[in-house]
Protein backbone atom coordinates (compact mmCIF):
# COMPACT_ATOMS: atom_id res chain seq x y z
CA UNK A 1 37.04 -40.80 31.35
CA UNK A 2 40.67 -39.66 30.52
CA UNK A 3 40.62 -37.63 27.78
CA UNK A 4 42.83 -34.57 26.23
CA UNK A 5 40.43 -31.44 25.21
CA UNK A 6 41.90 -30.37 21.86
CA UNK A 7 39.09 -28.12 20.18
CA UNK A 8 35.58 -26.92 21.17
CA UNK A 9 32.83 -27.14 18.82
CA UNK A 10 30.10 -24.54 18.26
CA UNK A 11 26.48 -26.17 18.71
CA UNK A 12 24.06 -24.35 16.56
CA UNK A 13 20.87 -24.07 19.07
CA UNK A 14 21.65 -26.88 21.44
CA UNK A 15 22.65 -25.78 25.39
CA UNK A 16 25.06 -28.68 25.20
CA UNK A 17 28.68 -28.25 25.19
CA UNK A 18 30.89 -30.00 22.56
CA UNK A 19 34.46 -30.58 22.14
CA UNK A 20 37.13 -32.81 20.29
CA UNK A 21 39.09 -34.51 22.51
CA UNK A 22 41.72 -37.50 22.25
CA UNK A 23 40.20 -40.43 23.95
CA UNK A 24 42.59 -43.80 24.08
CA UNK A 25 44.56 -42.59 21.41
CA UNK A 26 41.61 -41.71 19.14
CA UNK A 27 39.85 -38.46 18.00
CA UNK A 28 36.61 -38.46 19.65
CA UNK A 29 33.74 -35.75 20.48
CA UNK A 30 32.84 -35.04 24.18
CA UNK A 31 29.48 -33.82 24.76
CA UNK A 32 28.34 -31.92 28.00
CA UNK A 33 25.15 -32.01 29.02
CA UNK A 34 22.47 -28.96 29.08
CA UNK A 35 21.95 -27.47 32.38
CA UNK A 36 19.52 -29.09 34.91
CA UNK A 37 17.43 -32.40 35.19
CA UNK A 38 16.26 -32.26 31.22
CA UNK A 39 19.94 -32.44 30.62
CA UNK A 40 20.75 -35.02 32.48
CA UNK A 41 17.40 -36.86 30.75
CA UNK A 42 18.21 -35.73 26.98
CA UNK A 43 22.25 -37.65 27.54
CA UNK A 44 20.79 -40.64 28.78
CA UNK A 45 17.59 -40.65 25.65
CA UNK A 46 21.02 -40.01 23.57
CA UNK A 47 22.85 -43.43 25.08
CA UNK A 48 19.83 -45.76 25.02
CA UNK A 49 18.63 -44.60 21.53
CA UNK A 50 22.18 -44.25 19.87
CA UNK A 51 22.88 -48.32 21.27
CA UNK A 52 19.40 -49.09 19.89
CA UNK A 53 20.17 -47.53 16.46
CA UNK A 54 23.80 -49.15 16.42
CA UNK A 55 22.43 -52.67 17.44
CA UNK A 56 20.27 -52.43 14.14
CA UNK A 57 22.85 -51.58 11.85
CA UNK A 58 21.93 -47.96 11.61
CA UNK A 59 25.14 -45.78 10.52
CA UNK A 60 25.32 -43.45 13.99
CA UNK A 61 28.40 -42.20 15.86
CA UNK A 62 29.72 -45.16 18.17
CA UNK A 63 29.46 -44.31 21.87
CA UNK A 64 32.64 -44.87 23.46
CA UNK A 65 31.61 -43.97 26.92
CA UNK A 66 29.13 -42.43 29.01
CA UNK A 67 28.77 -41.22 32.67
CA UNK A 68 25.06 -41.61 33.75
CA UNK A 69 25.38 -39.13 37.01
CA UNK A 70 27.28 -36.10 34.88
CA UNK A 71 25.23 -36.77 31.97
CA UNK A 72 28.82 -36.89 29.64
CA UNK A 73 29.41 -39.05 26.05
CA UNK A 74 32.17 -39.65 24.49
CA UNK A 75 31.45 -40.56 21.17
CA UNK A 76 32.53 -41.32 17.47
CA UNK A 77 34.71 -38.65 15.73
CA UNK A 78 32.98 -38.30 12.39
CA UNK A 79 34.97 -35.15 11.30
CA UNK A 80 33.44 -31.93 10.04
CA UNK A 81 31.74 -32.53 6.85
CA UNK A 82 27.97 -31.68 7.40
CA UNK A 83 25.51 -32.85 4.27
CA UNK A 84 25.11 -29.13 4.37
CA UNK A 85 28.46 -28.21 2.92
CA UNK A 86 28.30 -30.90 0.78
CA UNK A 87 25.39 -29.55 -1.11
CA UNK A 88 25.94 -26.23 -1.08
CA UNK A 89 28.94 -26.72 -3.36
CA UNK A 90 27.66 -28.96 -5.34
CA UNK A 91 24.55 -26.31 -5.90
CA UNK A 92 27.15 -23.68 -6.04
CA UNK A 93 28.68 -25.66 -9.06
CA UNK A 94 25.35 -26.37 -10.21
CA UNK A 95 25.63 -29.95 -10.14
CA UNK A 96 22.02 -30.39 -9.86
CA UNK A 97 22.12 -34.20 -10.87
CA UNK A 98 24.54 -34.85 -7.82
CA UNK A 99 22.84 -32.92 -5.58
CA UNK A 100 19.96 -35.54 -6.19
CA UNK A 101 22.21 -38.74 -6.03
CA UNK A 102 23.28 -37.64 -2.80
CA UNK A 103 19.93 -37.11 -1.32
CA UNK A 104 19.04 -40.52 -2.68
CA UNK A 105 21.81 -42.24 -0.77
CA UNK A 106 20.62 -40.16 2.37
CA UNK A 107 17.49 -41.06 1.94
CA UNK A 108 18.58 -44.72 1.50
CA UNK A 109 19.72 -44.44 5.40
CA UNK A 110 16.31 -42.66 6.49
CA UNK A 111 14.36 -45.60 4.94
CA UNK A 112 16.78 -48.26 6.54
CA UNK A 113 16.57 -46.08 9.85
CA UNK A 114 12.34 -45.51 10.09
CA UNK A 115 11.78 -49.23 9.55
CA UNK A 116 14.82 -50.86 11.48
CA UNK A 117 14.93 -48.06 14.07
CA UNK A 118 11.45 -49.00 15.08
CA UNK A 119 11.63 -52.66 15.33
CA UNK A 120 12.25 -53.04 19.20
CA UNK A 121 11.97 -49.34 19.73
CA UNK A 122 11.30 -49.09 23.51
CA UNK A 123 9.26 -45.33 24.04
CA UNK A 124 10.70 -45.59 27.51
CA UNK A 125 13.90 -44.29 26.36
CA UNK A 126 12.15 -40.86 24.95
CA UNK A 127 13.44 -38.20 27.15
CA UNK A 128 10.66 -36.35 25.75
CA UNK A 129 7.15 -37.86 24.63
CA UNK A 130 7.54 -41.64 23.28
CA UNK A 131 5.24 -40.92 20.32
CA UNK A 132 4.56 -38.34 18.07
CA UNK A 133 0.89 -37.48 18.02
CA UNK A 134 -1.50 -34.29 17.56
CA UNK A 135 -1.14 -33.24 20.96
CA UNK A 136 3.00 -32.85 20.74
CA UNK A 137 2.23 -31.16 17.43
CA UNK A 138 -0.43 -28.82 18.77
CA UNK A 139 2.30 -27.89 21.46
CA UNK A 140 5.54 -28.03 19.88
CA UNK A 141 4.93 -26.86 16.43
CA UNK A 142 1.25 -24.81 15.71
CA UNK A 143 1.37 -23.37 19.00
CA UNK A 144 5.22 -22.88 18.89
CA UNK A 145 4.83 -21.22 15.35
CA UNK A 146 2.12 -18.89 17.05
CA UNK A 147 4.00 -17.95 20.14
CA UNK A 148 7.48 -18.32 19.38
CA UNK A 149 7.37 -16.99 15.85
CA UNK A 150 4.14 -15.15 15.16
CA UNK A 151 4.21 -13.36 18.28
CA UNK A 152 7.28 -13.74 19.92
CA UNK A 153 9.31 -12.80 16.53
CA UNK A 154 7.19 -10.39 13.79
CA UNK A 155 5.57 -9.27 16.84
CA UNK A 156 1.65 -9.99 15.43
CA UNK A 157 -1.64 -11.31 17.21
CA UNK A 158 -3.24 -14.21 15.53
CA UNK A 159 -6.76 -14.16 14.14
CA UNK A 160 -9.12 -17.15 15.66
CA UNK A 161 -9.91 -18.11 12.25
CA UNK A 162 -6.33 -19.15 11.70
CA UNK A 163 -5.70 -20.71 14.92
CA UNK A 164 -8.81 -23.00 14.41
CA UNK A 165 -7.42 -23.72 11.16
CA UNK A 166 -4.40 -25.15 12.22
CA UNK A 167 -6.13 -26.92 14.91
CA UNK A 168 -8.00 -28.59 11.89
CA UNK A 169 -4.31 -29.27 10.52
CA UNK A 170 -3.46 -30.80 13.97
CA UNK A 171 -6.52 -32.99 14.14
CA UNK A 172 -4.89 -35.01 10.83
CA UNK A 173 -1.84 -36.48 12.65
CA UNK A 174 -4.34 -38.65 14.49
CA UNK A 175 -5.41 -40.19 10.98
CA UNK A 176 -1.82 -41.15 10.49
CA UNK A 177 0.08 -44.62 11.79
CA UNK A 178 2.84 -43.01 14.45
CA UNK A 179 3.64 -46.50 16.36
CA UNK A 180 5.58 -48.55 14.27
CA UNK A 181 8.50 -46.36 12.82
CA UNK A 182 12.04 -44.80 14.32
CA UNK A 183 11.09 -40.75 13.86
CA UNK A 184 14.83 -38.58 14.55
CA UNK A 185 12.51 -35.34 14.88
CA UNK A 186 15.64 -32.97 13.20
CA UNK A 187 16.05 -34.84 9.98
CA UNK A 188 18.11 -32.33 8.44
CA UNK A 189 21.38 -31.02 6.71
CA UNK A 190 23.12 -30.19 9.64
CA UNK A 191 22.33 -33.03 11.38
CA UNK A 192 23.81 -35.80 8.65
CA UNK A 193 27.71 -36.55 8.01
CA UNK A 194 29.61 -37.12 5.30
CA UNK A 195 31.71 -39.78 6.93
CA UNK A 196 33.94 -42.19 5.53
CA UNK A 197 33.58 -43.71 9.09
CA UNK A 198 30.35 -45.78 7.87
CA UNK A 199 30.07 -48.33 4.67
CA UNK A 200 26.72 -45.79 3.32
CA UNK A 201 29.20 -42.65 3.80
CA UNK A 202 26.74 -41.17 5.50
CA UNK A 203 26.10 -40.77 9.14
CA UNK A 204 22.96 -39.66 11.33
CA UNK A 205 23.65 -37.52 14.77
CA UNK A 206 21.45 -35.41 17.07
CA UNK A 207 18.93 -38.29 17.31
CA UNK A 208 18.51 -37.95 21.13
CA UNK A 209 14.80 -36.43 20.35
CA UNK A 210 14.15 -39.62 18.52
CA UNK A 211 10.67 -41.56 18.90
CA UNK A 212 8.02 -43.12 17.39
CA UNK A 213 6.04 -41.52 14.80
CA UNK A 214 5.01 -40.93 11.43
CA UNK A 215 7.04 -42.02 7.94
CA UNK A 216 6.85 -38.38 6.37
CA UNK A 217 7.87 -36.35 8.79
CA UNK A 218 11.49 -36.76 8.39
CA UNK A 219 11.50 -37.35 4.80
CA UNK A 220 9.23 -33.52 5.03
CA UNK A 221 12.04 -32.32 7.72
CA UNK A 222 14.75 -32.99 4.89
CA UNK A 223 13.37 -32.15 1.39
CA UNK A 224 11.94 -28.77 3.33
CA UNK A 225 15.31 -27.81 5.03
CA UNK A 226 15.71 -23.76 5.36
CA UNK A 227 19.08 -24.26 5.18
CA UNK A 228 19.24 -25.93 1.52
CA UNK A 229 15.98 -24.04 0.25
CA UNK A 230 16.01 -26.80 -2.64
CA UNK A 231 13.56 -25.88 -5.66
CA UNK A 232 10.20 -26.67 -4.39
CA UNK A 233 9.87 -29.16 -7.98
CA UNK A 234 13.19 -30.37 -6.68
CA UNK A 235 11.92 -30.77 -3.29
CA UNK A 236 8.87 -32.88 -4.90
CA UNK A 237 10.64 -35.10 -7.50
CA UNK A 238 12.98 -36.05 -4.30
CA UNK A 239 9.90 -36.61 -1.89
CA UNK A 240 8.56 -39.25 -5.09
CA UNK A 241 11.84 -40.94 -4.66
CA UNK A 242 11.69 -41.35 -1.13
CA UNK A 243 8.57 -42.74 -2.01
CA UNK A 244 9.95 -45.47 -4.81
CA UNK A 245 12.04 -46.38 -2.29
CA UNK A 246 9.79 -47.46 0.47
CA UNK A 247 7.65 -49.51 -2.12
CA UNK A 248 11.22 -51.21 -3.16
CA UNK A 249 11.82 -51.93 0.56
CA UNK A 250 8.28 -53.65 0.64
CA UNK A 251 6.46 -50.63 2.67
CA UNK A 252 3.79 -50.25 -0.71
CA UNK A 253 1.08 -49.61 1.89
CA UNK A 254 3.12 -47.06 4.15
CA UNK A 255 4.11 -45.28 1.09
CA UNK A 256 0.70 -44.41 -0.10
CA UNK A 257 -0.32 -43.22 3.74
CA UNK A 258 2.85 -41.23 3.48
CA UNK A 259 2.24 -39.23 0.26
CA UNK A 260 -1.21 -38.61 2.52
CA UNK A 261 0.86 -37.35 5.28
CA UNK A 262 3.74 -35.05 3.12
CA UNK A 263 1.78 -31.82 3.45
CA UNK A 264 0.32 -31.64 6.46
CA UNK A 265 3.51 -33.02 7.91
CA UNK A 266 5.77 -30.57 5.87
CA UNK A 267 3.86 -27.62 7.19
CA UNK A 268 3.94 -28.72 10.37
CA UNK A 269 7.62 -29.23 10.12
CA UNK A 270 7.98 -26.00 8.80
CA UNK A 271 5.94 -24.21 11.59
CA UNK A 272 7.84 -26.06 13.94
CA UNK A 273 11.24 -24.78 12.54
CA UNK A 274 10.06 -21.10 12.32
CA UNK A 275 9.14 -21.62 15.94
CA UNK A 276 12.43 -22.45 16.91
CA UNK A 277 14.66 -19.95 14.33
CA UNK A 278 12.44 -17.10 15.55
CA UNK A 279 13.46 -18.04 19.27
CA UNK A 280 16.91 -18.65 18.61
CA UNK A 281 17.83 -15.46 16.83
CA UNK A 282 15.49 -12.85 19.61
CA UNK A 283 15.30 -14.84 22.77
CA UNK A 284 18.86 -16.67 22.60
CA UNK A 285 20.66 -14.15 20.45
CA UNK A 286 22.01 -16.33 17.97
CA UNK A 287 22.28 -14.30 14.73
CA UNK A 288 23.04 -17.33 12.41
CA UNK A 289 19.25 -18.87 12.52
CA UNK A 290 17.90 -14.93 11.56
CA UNK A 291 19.24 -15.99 7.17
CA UNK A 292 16.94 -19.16 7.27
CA UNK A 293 13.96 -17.80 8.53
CA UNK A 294 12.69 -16.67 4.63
CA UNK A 295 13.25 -19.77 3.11
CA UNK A 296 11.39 -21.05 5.79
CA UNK A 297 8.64 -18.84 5.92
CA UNK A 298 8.56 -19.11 2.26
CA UNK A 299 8.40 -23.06 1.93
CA UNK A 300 5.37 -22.87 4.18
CA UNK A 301 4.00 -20.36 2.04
CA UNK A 302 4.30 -22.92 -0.56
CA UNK A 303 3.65 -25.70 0.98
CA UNK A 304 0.15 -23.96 1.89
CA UNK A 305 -0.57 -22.46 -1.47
CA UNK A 306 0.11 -26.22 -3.40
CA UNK A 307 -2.73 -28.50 -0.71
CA UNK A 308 -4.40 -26.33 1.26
CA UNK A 309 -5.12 -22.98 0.07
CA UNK A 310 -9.19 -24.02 0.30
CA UNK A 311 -9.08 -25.61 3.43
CA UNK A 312 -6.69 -23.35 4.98
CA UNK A 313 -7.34 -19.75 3.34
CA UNK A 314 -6.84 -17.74 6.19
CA UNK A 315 -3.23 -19.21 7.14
CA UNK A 316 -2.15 -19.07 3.82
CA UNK A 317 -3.08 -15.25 3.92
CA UNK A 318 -1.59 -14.62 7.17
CA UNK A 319 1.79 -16.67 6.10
CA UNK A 320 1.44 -14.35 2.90
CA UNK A 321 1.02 -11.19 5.12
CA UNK A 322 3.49 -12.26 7.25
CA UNK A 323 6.15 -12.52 4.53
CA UNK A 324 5.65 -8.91 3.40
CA UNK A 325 5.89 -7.37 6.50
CA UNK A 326 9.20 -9.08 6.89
CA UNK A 327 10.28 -7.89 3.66
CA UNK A 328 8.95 -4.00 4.65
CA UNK A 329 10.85 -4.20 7.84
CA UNK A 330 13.94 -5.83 6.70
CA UNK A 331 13.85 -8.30 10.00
């Protein structure tokens, strides 16, 4: 790979290494590998996923190059412009009816991406688990929230009653169909481009963690994104178009499982993301995640209070408790 280093890129929580470099001629990013044998694992899930997306039409980065014993890519230069900037001026302008044409045409690509992205989907490229089931939710999002966050973070022991609530909450996934559709696992601002690279305008990265799984989880992952915070009547009116949208693409059936799945899988998404923000900001010292972590905490407050406040009383109450004692100690 001869390339020309010309500016380094700051990863948000990712142990990679990024850079923009000038490969034959062309702007392109270079990503290094994290540290040890997962590394080595997540850059090669990255290669064989990122060909399987591109081979379906999916609007990804193109991989230019990559070196299976260092673990390096050289891929696609899409430029700068996250989603995330995008709608944060246009809510800064209050251009509330763009905001939600633009979140259409995103979720225009997550629709074309589930259903084409798991056509052919091979689990054998997962660097991580090939499906997403109760058990990885039980580990990497209840139990994360619990550890990570609950304990790890606000520095709080968990009552039994709410940990065999939220075992109840795991034990749905297993009701839901997880085997047929492409799931990208981070389905969120900061993880879509505004490229002019790609017909749709729009472009998908970080999809390395990819597998199979359920509809709503990314469509939750996006319309419950800390770092938008969108209206939670915004967030629904959206999740109804994502909706219209898979009945138009002839998914009727999937579409009425997955307004089943939106808030169990929203609250698990949530969970998940307070897992990781509350690790990120005291573990790995990365101050940035520490301004999302209320409208997190908040939006799983909500998302609580709206389906499950009889069937999960205890976690709402906690998640309640939880908030104020953030708000007493200003952390």
């Amino acid at each position: 790979m001869q390339k020309r280093v010309l500016a380094s890129i700051t990863p948000d929580g990712s142990e990679r290494s990024f850079s923009r470099v000038s490969w034959k001629g062309m702007s392109a990013i270079k990503i290094e590998p994290a540290p040890g044998e997962d590394g080595l694992k997540e850059a090669l899930s990255f290669y064989r996923i990122g060909h399987h997306l591109m081979e379906k039409a999916i609007p990804v980065p193109e991989i230019y190059d990559f070196d299976s014993s260092s673990g390096i890519l050289v891929v696609q230069d899409l430029g700068s412009a996250m989603l995330f900037d995008k709608l944060l001026d246009l809510l800064e302008m209050e251009a509330l009816s763009s905001v939600k044409r633009l979140y259409c045409k995103v979720l225009e690509v997550l629709v074309l991406m589930q259903k084409k992205g798991g056509a052919g989907f091979d689990a054998s490229w997962c660097w991580q688990s090939g499906v997403y089931d109760a058990r990885l939710a039980r580990e990497k999002e209840t139990n994360y929230f619990l550890n990570a966050f609950v304990k790890g973070y606000m520095g709080c022991q968990v009552d039994q009653k709410v940990v065999r609530e939220l075992d109840w909450l795991v034990a749905q996934v297993s009701n839901f169909t997880c085997s047929r559709f492409f799931l990208h696992r981070d389905f969120q601002s900061r993880n879509i481009m505004i490229s002019t690279s790609h017909p749709a305008g729009i472009a998908v990265i970080d999809f390395q963690a990819g597998r199979l799984g359920p509809l709503g989880y990314d469509a939750a992952s996006l319309l419950n994104d800390p770092y938008i915070d969108l209206d939670f009547d915004v967030r629904k009116e959206l999740f109804m178009t994502y909706v219209d949208l898979l009945e138009k693409a002839g998914m009727a059936e999937d579409a009425s499982e997955v307004i089943r799945q939106w808030p169990v899988l929203s609250a698990l998404r949530l969970m998940q993301v307070l897992g990781a923000f509350g690790f990120l900001t005291k573990k790995r010292s990365r101050p940035f995640f520490h301004a999302y972590i209320a409208p997190a905490l908040r939006g799983l407050v909500w998302i609580l209070a709206d389906n499950f406040s009889h069937k999960m009383p205890y976690t709402l109450q906690f998640c309640q408790h939880l908030e104020k004692m953030r708000s007493i100690r200003q952390i």
